[in-house]
Protein backbone atom coordinates (compact mmCIF):
# COMPACT_ATOMS: atom_id res chain seq x y z
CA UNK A 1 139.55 150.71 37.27
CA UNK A 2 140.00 147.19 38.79
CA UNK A 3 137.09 148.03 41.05
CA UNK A 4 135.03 149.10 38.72
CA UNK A 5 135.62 145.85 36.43
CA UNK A 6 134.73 143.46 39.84
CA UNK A 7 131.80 145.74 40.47
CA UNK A 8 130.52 144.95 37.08
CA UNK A 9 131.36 141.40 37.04
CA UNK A 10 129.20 141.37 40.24
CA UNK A 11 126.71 142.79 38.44
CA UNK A 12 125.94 140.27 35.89
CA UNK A 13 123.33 137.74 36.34
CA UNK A 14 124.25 134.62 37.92
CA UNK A 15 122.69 130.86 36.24
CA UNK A 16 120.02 129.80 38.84
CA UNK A 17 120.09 127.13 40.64
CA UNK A 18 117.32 124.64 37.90
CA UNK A 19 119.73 126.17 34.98
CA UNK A 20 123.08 124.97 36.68
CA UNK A 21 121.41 121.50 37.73
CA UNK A 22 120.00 121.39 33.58
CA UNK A 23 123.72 122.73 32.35
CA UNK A 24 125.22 119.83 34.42
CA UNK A 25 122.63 116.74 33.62
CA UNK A 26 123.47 117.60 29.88
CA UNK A 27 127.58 116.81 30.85
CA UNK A 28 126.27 113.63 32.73
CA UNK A 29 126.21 110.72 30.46
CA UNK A 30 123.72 109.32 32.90
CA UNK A 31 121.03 111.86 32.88
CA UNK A 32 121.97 112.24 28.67
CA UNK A 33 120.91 109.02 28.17
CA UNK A 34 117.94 108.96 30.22
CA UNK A 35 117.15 111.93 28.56
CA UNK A 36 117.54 110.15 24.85
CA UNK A 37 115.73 107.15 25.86
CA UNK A 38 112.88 108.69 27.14
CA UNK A 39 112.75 111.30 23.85
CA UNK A 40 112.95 108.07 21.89
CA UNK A 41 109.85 106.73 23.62
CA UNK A 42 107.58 109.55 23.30
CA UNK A 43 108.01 110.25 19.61
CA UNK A 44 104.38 108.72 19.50
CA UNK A 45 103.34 112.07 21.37
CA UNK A 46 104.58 114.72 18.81
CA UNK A 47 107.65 116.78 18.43
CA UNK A 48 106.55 119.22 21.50
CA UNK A 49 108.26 116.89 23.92
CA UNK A 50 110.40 118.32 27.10
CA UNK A 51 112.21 115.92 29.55
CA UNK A 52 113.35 116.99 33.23
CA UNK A 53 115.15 115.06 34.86
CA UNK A 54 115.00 115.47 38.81
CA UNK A 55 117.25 113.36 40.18
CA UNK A 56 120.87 114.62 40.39
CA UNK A 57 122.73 111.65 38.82
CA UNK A 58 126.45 113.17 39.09
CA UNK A 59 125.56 112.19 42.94
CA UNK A 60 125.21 108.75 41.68
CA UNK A 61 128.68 108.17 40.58
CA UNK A 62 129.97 107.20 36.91
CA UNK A 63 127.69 104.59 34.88
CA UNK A 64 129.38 102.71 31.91
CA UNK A 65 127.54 102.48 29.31
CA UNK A 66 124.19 103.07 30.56
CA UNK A 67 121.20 100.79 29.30
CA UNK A 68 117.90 102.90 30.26
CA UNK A 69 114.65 100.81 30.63
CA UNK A 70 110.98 101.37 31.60
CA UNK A 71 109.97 99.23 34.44
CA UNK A 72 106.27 100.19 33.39
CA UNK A 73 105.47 99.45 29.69
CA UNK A 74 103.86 102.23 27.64
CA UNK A 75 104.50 105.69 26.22
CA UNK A 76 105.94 107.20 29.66
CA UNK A 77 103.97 110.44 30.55
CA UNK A 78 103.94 112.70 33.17
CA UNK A 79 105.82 111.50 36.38
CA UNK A 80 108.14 108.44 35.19
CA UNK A 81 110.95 106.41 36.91
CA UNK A 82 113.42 104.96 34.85
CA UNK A 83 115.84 102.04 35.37
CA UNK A 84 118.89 102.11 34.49
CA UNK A 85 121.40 99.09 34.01
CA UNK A 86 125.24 99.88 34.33
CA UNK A 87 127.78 97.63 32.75
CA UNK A 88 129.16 95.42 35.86
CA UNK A 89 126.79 96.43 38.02
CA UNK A 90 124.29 93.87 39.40
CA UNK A 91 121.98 96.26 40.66
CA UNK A 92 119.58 98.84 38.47
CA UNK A 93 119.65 102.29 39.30
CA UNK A 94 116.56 104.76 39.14
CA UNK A 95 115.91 108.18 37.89
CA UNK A 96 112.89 110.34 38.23
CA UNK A 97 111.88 112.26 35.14
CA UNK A 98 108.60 114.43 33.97
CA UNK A 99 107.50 113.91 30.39
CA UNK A 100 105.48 117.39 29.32
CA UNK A 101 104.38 117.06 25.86
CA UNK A 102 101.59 119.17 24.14
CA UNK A 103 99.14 117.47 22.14
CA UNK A 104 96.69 118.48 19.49
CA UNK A 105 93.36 117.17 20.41
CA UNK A 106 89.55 117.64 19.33
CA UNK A 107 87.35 119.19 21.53
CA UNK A 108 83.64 119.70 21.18
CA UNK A 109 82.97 122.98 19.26
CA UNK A 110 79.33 123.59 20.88
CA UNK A 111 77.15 121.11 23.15
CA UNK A 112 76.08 117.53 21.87
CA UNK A 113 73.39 115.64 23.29
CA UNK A 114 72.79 111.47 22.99
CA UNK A 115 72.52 110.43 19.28
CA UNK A 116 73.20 114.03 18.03
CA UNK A 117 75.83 112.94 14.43
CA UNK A 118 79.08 114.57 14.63
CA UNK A 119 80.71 116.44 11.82
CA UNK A 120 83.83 118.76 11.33
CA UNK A 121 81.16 121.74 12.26
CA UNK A 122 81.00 119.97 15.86
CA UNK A 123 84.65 119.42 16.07
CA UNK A 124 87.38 121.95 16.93
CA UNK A 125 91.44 121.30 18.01
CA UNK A 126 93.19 122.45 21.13
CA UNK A 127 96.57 121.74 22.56
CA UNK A 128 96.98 120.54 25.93
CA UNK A 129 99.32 118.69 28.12
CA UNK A 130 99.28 115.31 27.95
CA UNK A 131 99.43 114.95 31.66
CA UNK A 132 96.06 116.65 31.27
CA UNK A 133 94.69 114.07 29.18
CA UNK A 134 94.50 110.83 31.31
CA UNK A 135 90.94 109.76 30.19
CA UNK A 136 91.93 109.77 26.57
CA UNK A 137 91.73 111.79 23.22
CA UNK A 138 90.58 111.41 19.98
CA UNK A 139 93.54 113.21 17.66
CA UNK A 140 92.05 112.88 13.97
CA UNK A 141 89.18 113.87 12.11
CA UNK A 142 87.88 110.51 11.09
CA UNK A 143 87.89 109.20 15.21
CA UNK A 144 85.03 111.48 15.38
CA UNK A 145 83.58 112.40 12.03
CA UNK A 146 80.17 110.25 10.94
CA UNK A 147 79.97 108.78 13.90
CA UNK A 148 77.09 109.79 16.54
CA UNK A 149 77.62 110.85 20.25
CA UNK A 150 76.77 108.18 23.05
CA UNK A 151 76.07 110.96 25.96
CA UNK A 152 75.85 114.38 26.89
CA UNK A 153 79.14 116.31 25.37
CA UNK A 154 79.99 119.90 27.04
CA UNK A 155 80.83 122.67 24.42
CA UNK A 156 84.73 122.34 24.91
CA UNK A 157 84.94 119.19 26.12
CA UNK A 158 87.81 116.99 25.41
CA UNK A 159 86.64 113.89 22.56
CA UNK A 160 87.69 110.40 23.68
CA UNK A 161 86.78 107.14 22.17
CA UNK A 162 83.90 106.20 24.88
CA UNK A 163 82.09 109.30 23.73
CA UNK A 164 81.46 108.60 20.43
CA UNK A 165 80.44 105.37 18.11
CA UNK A 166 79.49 104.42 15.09
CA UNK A 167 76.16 105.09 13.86
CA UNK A 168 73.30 101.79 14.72
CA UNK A 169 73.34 100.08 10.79
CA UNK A 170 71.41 96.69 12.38
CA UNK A 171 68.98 97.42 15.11
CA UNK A 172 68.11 94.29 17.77
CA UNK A 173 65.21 92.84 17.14
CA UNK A 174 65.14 93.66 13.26
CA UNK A 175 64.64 90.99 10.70
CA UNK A 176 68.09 91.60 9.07
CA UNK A 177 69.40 90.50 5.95
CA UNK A 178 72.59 87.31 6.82
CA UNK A 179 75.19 86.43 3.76
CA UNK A 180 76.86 83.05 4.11
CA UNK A 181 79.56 82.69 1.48
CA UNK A 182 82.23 79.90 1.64
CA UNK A 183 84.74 78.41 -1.09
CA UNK A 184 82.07 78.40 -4.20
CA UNK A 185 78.89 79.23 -2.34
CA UNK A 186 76.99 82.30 -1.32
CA UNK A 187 73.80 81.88 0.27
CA UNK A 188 71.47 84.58 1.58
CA UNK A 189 68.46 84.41 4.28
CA UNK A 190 66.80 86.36 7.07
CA UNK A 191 67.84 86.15 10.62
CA UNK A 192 66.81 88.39 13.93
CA UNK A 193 69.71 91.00 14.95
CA UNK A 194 69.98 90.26 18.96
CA UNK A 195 72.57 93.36 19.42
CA UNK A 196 72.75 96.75 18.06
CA UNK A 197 75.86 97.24 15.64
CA UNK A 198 77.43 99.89 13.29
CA UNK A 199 79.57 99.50 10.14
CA UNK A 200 82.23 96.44 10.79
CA UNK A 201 80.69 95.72 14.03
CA UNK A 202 80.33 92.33 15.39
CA UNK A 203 77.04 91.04 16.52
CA UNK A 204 74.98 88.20 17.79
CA UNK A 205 72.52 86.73 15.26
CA UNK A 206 69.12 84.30 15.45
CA UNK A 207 68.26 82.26 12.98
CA UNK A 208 64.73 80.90 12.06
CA UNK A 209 65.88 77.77 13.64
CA UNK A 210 66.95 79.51 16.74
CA UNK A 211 70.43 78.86 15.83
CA UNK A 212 72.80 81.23 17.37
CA UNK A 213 75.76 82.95 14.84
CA UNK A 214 78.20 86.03 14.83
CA UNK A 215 77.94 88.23 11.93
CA UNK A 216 79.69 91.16 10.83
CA UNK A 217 78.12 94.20 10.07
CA UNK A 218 78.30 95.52 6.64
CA UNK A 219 75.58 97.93 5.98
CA UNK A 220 72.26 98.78 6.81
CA UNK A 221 69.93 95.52 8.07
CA UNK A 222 72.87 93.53 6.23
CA UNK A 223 75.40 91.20 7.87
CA UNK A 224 77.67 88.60 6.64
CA UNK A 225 79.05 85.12 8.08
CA UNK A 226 82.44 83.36 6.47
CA UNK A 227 82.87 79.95 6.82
């Protein structure tokens, strides 16, 4: 019977090697609050969030109470170090982590040439690593929607902010309509647009006296000037 029992026990899977290192980082108040802080950064990035940590920090010895930092500002992503500062200890110590988090994205729904207006029919979402993601991503509806796009757009690709813009309201070269308004005064002439510019939009502005302004875009051949 006794054998039997130890040839069962032998039997029974054993944690690997990743799960014991996981199963021991959680015990390690080092790794723990590496773990926390980094969690606590990335909130921006959803609730699909997972942290490794690679380094084994029960080799590093005991840390009182550990005061994780990012030597690099910004959401942490992908491949991160993180510093961390131990009560009485002069010296930082560093950790190697991954951040994987999935993010919900819009993606073209069928080819889009230069100019072609984007709507929701254009648009479709996909989740995808944010490792994936290093040239941006556009993650709502309004980024994308009633604006127009600036190049050639792959059925599937990924939407980022240098791919789309807001629709041309004031055209260079167009005789535009300028509003001046002040405390007590409003005054309205025409000027030359010198730039192309959507909805809120800054642009450069002639006058008939060939003075040079900034206006602000605020509907079609219409800008406005405070002062």
């Amino acid at each position: 019977m006794l054998l039997l029992t130890l040839f069962g026990l032998a039997l029974l899977p054993l944690p690997s090697i990743a799960q014991a290192q996981a199963q021991a980082q959680d015990t390690d108040p080092l790794a723990a609050s590496v773990k926390r802080f980094l969690l606590t950064q990335t909130r921006s990035l959803g609730d699909q969030v997972s942290i490794e940590i690679h380094d084994n920090t029960a080799r590093l010895g005991p840390c009182a109470a550990p005061e994780p930092f990012l030597p690099r500002p910004g959401t942490p992503q992908g491949r991160v170090t993180v510093g961390v500062n131990c009560q009485g200890e002069g010296r930082a110590r560093y950790v190697q982590a991954t951040v994987s988090a999935s993010i919900r994205h819009l993606v073209a729904a069928r080819t889009l040439e230069p100019g072609d207006p984007i709507d929701a029919t254009a648009l479709q979402w996909q989740s995808s690593d944010v490792t994936r993601l290093q040239r941006g991503y556009l993650s709502a509806m309004s980024d994308a929607t009633g604006c127009v796009a600036t190049r050639r757009i792959p059925a599937g690709a990924t939407l980022t902010n240098a791919m789309v813009r807001q629709p041309w309201l004031v055209k260079r070269g167009d005789t535009v309509a300028l509003v001046a308004q002040g405390p007590g005064f409003r005054v309205s002439r025409s000027v030359e647009a010198l730039e192309n510019g959507g909805m809120g939009n800054t642009i450069r502005l002639k006058t008939e006296g060939n003075q040079i302004l900034q206006g602000q875009v605020i509907g079609p051949d219409q800008l406005r000037v405070n002062f």
